[in-house]
PDB file of N, CA and C in Angstrom:
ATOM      1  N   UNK A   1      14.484 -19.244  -6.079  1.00  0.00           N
ATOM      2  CA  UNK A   1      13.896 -20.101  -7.081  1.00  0.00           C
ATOM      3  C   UNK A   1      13.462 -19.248  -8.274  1.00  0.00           C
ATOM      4  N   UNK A   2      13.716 -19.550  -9.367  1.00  0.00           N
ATOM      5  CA  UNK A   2      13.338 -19.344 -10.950  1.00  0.00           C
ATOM      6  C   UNK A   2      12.165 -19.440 -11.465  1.00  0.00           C
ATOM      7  N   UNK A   3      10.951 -18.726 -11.299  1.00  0.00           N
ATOM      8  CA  UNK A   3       9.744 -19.386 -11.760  1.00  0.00           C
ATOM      9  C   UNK A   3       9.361 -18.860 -13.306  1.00  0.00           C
ATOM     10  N   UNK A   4      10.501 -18.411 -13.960  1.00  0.00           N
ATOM     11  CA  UNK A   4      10.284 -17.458 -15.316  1.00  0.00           C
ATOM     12  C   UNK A   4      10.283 -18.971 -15.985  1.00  0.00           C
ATOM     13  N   UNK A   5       9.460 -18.953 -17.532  1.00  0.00           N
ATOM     14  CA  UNK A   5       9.587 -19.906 -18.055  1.00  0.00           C
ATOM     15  C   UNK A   5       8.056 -20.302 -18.327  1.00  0.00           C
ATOM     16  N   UNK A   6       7.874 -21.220 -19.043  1.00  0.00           N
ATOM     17  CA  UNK A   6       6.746 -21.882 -19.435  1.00  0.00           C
ATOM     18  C   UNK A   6       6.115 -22.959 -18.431  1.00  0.00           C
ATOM     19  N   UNK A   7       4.707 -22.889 -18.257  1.00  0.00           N
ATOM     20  CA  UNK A   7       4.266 -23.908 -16.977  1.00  0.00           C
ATOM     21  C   UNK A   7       2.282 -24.102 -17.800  1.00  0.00           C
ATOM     22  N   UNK A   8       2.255 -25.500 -17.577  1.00  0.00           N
ATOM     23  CA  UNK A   8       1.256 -25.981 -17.780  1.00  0.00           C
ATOM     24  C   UNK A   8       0.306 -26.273 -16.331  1.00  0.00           C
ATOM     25  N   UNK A   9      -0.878 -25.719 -16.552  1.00  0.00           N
ATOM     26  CA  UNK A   9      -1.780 -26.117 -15.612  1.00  0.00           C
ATOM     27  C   UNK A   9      -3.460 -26.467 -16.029  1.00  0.00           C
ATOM     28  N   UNK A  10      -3.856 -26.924 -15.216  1.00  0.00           N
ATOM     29  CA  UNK A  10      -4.904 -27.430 -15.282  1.00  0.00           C
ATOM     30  C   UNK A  10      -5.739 -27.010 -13.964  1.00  0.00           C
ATOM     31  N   UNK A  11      -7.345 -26.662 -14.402  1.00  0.00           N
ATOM     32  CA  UNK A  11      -8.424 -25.871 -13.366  1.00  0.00           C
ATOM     33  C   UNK A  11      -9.331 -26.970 -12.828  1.00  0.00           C
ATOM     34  N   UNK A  12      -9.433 -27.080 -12.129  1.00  0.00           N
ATOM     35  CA  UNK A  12     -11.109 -27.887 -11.609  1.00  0.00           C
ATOM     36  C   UNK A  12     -12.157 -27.065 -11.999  1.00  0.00           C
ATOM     37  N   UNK A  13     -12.720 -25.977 -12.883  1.00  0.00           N
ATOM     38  CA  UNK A  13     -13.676 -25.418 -12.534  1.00  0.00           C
ATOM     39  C   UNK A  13     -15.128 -26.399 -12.061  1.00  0.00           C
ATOM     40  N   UNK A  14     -15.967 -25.298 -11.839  1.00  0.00           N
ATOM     41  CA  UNK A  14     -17.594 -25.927 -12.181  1.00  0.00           C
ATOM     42  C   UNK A  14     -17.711 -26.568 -13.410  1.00  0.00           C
ATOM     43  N   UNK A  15     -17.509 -25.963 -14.361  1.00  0.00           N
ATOM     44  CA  UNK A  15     -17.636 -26.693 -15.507  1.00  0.00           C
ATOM     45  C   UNK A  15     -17.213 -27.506 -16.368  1.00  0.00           C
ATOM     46  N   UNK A  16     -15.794 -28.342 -15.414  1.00  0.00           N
ATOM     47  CA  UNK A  16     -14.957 -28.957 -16.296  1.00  0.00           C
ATOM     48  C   UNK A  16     -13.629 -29.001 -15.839  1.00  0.00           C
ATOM     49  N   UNK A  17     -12.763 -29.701 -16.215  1.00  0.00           N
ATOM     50  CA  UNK A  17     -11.558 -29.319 -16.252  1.00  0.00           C
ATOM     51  C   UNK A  17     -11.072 -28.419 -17.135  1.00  0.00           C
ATOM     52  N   UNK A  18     -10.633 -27.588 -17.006  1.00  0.00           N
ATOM     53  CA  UNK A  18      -9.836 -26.737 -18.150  1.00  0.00           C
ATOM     54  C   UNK A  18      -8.218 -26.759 -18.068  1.00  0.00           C
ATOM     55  N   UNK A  19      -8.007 -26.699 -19.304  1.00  0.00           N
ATOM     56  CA  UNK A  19      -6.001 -26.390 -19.210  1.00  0.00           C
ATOM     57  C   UNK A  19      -5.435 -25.229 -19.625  1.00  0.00           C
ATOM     58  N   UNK A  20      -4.702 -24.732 -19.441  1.00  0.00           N
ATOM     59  CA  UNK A  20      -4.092 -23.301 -19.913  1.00  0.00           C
ATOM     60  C   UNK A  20      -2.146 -23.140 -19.983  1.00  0.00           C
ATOM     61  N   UNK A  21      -2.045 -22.346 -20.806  1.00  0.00           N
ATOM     62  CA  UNK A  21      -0.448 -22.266 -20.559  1.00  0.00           C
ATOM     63  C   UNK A  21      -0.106 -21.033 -19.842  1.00  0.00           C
ATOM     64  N   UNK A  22       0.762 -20.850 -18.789  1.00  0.00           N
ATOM     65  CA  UNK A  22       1.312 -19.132 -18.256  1.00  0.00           C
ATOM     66  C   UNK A  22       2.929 -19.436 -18.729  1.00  0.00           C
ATOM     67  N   UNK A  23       2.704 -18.619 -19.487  1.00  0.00           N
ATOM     68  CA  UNK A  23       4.447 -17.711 -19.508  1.00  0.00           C
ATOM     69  C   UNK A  23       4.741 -17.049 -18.576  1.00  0.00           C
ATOM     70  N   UNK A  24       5.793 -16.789 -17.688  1.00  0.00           N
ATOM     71  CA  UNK A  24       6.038 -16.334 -16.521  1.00  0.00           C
ATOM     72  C   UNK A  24       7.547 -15.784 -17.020  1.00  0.00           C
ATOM     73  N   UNK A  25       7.330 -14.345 -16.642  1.00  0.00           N
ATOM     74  CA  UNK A  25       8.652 -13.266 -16.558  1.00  0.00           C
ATOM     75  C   UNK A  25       8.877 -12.601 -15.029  1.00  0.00           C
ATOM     76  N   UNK A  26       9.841 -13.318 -14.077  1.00  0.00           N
ATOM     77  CA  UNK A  26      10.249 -12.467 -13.332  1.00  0.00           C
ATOM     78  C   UNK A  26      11.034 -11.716 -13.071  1.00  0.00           C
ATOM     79  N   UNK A  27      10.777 -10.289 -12.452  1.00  0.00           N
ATOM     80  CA  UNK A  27      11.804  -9.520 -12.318  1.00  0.00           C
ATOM     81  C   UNK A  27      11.772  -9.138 -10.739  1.00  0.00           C
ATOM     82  N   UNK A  28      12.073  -9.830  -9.921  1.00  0.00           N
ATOM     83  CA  UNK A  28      12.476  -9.884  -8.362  1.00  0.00           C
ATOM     84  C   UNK A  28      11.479 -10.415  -7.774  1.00  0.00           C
ATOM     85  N   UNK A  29      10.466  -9.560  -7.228  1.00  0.00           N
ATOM     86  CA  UNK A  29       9.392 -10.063  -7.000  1.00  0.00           C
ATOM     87  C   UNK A  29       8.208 -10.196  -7.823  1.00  0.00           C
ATOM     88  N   UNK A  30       8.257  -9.026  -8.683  1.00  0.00           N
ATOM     89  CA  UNK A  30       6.995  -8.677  -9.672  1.00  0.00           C
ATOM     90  C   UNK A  30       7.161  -9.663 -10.849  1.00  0.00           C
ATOM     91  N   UNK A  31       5.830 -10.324 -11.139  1.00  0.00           N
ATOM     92  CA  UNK A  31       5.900 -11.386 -12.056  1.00  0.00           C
ATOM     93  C   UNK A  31       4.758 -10.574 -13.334  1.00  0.00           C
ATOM     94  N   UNK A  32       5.049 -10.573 -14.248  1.00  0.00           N
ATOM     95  CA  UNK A  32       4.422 -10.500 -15.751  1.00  0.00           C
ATOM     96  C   UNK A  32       4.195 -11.666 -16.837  1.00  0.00           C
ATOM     97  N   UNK A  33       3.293 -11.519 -17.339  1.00  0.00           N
ATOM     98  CA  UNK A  33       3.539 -13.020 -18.245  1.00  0.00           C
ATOM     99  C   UNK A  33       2.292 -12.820 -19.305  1.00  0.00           C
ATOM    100  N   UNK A  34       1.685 -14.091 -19.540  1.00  0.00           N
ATOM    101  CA  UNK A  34       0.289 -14.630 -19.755  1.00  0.00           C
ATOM    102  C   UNK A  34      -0.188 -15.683 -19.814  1.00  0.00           C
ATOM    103  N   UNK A  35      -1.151 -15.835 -20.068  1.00  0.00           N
ATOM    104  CA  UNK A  35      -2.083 -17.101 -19.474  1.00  0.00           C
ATOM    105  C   UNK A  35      -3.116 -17.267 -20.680  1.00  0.00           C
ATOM    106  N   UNK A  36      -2.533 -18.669 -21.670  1.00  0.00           N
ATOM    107  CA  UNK A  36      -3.422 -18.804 -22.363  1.00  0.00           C
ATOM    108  C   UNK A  36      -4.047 -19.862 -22.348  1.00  0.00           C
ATOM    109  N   UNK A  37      -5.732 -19.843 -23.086  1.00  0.00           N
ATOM    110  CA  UNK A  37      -6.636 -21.290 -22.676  1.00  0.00           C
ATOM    111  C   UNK A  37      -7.615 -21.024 -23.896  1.00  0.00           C
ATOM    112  N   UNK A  38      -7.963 -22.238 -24.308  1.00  0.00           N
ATOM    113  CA  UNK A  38      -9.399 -22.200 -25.518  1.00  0.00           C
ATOM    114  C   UNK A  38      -8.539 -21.116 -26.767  1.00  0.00           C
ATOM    115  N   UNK A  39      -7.246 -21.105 -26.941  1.00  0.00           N
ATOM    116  CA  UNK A  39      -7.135 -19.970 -28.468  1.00  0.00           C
ATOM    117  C   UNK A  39      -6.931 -18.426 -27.131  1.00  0.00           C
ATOM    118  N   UNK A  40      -7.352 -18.244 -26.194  1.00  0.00           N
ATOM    119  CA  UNK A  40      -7.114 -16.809 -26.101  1.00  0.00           C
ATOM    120  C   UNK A  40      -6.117 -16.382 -24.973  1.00  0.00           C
ATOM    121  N   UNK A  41      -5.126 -15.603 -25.600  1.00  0.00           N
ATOM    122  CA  UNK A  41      -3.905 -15.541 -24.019  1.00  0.00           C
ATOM    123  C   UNK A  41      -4.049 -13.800 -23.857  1.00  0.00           C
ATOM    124  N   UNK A  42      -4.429 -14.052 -22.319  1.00  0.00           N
ATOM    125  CA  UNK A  42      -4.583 -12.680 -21.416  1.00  0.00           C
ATOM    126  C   UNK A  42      -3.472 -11.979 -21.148  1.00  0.00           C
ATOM    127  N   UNK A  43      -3.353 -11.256 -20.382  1.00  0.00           N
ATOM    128  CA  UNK A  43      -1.453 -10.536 -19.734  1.00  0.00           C
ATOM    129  C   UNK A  43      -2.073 -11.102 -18.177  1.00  0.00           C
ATOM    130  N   UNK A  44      -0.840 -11.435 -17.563  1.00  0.00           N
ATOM    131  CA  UNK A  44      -1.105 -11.524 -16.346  1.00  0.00           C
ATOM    132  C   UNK A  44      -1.165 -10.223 -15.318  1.00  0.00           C
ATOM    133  N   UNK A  45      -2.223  -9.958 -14.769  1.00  0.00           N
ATOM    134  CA  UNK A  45      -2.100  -8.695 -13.699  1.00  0.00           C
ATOM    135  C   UNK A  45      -1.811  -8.857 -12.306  1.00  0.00           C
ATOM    136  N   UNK A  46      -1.096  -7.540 -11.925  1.00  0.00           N
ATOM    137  CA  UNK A  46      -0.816  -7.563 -10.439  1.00  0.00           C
ATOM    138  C   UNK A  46      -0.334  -8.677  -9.749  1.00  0.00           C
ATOM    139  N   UNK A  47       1.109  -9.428 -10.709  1.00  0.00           N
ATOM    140  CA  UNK A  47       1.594 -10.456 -10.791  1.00  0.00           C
ATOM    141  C   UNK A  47       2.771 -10.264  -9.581  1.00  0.00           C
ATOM    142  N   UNK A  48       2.980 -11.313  -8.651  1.00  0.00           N
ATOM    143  CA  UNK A  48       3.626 -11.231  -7.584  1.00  0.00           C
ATOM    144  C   UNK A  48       4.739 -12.397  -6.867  1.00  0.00           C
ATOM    145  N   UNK A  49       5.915 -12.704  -6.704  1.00  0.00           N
ATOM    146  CA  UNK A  49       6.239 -14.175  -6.263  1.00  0.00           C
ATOM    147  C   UNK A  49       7.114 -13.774  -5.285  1.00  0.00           C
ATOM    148  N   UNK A  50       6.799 -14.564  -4.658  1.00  0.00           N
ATOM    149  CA  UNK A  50       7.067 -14.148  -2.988  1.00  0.00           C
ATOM    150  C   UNK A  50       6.854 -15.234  -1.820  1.00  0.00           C
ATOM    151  N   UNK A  51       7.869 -15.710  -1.036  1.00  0.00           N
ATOM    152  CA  UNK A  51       8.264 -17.070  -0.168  1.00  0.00           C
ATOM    153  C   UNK A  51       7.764 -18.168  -1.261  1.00  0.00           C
ATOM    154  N   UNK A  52       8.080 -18.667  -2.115  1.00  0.00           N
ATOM    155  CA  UNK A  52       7.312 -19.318  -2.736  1.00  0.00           C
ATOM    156  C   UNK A  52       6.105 -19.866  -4.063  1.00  0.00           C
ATOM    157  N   UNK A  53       5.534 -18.603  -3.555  1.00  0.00           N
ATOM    158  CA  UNK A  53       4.226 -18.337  -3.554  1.00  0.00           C
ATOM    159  C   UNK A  53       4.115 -17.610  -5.043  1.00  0.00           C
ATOM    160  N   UNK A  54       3.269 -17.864  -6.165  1.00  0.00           N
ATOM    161  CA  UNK A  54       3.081 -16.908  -7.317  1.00  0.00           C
ATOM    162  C   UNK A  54       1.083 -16.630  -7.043  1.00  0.00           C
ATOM    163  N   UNK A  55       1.210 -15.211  -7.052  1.00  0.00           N
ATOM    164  CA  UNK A  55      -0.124 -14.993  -7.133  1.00  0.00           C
ATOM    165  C   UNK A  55      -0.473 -13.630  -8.001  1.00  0.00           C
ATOM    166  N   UNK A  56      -1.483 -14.016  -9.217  1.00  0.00           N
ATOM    167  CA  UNK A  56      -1.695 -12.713 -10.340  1.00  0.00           C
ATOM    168  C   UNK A  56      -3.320 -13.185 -10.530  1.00  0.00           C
ATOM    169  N   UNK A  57      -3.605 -11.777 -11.281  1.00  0.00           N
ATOM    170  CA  UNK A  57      -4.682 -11.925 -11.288  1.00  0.00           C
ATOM    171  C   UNK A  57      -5.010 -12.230 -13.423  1.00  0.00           C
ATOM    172  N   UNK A  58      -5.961 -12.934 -13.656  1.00  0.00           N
ATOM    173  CA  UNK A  58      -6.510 -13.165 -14.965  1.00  0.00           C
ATOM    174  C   UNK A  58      -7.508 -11.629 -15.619  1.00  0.00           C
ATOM    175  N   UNK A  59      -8.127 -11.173 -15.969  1.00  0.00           N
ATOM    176  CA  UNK A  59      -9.639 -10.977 -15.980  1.00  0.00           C
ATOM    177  C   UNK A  59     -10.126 -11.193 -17.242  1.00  0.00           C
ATOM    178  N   UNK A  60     -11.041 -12.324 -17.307  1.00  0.00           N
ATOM    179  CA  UNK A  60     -11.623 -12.831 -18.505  1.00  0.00           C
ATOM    180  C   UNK A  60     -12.539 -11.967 -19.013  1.00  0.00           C
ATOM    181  N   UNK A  61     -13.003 -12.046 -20.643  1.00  0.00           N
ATOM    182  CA  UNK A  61     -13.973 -10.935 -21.012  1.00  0.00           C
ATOM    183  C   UNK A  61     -14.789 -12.082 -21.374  1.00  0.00           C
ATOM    184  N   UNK A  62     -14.190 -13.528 -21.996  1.00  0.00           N
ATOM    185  CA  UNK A  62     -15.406 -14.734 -22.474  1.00  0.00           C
ATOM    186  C   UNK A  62     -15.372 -15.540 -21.409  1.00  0.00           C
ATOM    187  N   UNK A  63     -16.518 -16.229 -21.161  1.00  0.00           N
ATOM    188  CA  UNK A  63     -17.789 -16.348 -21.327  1.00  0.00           C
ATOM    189  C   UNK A  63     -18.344 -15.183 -20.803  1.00  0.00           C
ATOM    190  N   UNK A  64     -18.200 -14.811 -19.959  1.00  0.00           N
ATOM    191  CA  UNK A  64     -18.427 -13.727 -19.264  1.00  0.00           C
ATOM    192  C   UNK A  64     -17.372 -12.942 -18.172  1.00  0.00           C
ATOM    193  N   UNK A  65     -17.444 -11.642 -18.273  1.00  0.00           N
ATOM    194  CA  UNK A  65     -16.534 -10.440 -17.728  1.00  0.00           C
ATOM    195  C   UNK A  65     -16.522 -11.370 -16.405  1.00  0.00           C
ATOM    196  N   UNK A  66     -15.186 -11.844 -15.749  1.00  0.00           N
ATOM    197  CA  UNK A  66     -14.652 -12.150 -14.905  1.00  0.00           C
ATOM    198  C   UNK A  66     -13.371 -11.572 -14.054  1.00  0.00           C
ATOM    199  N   UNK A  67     -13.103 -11.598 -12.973  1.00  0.00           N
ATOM    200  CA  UNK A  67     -11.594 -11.757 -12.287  1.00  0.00           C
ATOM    201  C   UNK A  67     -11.476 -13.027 -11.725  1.00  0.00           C
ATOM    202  N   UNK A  68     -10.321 -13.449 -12.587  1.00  0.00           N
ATOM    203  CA  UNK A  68      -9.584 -14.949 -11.554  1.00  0.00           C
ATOM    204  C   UNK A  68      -8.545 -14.441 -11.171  1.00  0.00           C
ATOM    205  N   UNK A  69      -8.155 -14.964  -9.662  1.00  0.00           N
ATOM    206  CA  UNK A  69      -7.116 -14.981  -9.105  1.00  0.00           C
ATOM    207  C   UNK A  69      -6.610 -15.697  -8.096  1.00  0.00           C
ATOM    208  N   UNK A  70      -5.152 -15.961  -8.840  1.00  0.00           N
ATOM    209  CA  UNK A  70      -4.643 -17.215  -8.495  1.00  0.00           C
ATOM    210  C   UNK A  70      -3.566 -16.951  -7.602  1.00  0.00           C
ATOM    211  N   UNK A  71      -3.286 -18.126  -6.411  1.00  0.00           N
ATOM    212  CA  UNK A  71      -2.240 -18.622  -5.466  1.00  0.00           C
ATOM    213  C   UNK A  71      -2.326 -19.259  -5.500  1.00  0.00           C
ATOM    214  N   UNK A  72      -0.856 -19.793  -5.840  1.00  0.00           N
ATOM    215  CA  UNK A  72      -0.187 -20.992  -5.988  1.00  0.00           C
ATOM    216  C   UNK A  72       1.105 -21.225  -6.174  1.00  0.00           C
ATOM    217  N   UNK A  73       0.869 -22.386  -4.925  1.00  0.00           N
ATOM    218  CA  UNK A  73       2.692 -22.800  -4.415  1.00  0.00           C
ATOM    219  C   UNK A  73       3.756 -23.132  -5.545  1.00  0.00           C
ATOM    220  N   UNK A  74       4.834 -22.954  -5.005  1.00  0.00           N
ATOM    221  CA  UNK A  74       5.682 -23.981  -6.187  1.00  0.00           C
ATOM    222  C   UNK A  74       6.915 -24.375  -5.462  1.00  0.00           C
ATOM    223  N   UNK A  75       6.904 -25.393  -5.657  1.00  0.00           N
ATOM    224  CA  UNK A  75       7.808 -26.190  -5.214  1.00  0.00           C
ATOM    225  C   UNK A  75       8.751 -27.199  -6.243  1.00  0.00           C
ATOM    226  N   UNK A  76       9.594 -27.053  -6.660  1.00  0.00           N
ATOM    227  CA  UNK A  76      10.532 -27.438  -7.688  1.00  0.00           C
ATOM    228  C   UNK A  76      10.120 -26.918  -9.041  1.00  0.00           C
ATOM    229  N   UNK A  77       9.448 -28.247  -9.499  1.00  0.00           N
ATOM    230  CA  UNK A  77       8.528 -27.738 -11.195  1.00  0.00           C
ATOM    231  C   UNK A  77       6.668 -28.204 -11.254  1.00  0.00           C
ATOM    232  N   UNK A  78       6.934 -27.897 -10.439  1.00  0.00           N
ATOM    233  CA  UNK A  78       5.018 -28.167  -9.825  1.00  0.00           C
ATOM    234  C   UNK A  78       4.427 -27.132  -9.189  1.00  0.00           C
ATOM    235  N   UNK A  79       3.546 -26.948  -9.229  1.00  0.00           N
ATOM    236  CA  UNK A  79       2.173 -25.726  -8.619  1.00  0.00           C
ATOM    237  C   UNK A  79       1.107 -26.268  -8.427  1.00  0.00           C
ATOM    238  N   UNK A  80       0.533 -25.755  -6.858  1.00  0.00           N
ATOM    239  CA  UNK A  80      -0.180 -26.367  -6.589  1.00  0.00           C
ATOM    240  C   UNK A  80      -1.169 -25.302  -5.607  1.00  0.00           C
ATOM    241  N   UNK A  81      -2.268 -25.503  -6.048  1.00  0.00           N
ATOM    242  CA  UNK A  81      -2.863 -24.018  -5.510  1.00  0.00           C
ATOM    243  C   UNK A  81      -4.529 -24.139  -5.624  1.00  0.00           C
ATOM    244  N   UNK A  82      -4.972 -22.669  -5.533  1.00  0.00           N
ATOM    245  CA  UNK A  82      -6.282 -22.373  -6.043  1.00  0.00           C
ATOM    246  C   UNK A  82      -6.427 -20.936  -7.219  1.00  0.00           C
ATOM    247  N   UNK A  83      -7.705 -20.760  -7.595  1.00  0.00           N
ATOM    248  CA  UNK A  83      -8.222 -19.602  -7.863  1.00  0.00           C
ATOM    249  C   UNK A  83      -9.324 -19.268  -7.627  1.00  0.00           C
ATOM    250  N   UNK A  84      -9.617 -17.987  -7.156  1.00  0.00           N
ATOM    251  CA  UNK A  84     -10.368 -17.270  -6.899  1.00  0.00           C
ATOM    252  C   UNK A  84     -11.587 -17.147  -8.374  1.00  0.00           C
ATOM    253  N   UNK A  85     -12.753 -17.764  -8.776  1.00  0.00           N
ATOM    254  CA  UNK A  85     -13.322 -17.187  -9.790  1.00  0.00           C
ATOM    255  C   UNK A  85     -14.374 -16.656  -9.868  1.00  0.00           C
ATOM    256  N   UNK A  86     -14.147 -14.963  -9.879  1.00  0.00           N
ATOM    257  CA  UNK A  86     -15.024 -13.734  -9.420  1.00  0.00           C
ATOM    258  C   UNK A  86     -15.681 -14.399  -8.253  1.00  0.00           C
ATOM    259  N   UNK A  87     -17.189 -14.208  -8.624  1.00  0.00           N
ATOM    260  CA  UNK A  87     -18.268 -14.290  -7.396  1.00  0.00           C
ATOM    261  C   UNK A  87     -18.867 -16.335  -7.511  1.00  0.00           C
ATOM    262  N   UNK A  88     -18.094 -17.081  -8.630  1.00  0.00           N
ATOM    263  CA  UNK A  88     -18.364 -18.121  -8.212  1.00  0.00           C
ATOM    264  C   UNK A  88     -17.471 -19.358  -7.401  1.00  0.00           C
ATOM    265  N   UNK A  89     -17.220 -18.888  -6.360  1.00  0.00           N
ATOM    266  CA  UNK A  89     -16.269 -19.184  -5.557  1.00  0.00           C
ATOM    267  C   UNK A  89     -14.482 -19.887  -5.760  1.00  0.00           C
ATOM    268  N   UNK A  90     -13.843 -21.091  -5.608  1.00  0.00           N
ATOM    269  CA  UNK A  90     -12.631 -21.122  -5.797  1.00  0.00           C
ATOM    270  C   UNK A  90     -12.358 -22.564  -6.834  1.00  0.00           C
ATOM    271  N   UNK A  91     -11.301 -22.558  -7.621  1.00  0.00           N
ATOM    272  CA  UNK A  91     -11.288 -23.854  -8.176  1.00  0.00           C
ATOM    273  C   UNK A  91     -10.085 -24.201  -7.910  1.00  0.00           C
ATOM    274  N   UNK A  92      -9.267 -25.982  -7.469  1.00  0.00           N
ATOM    275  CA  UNK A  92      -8.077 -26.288  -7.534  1.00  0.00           C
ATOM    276  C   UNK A  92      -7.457 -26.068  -8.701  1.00  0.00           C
ATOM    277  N   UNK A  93      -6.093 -25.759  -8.504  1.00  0.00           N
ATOM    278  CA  UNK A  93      -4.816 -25.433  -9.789  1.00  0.00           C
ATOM    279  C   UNK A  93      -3.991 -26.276  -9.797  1.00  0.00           C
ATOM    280  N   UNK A  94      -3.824 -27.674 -10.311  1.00  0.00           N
ATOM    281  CA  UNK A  94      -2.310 -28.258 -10.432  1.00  0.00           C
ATOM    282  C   UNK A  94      -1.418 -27.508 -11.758  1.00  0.00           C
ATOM    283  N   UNK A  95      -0.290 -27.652 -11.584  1.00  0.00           N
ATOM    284  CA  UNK A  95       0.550 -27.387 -12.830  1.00  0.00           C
ATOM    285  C   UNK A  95       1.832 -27.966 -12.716  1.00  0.00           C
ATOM    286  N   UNK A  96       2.515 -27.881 -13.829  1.00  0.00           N
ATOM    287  CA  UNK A  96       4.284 -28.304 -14.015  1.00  0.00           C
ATOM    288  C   UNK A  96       4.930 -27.797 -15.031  1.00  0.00           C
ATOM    289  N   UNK A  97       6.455 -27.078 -14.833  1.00  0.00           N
ATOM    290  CA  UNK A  97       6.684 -26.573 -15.718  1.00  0.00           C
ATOM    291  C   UNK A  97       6.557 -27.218 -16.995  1.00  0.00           C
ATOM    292  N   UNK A  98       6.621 -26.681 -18.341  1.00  0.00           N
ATOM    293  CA  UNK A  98       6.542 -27.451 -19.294  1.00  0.00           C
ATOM    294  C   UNK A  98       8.138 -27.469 -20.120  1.00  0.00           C
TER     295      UNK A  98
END
């Protein structure tokens, strides 16, 4: 499966829903990209896709110095997952390619 390409998702955080775009570049297993939300796009780190599965890490500097990190399935043109956000525990991830 192809997961390079443009994909829209959306966060449950605590505070809201949020939406973001990831550009996704794979090269076998190792995935590179970024992840943009609110005006600001990150690089994706320690980006990985594997049975399925895409999991990289964010690390935000606004609102405050964070690591998110995300797993999440994909199955055709949909993702469906969580993230890890730092020390305030996990939020659901839907997405679809765009």
């Amino acid at each position: 499966m192809d997961v390079a390409g443009k994909w829209n998702i959306s966060v449950n955080t605590p505070i809201g829903r949020q939406e973001a775009v990831l550009l996704l570049v794979a090269d076998g297993a190792d995935l590179t990209g970024t992840c943009t939300a609110g005006g600001t796009t990150l690089p994706l780190q320690d980006g990985r896709f594997e049975n399925d599965v895409i999991g990289f890490k964010v690390r935000l500097v606004k609102p405050m110095p964070m690591d998110c990190t995300y797993a999440l399935a994909v199955t055709g043109d949909n993702l469906v997952g969580d993230v890890k956000l730092g020390a305030f525990g996990k939020a659901k991830v839907t997405g679809a390619r765009a």
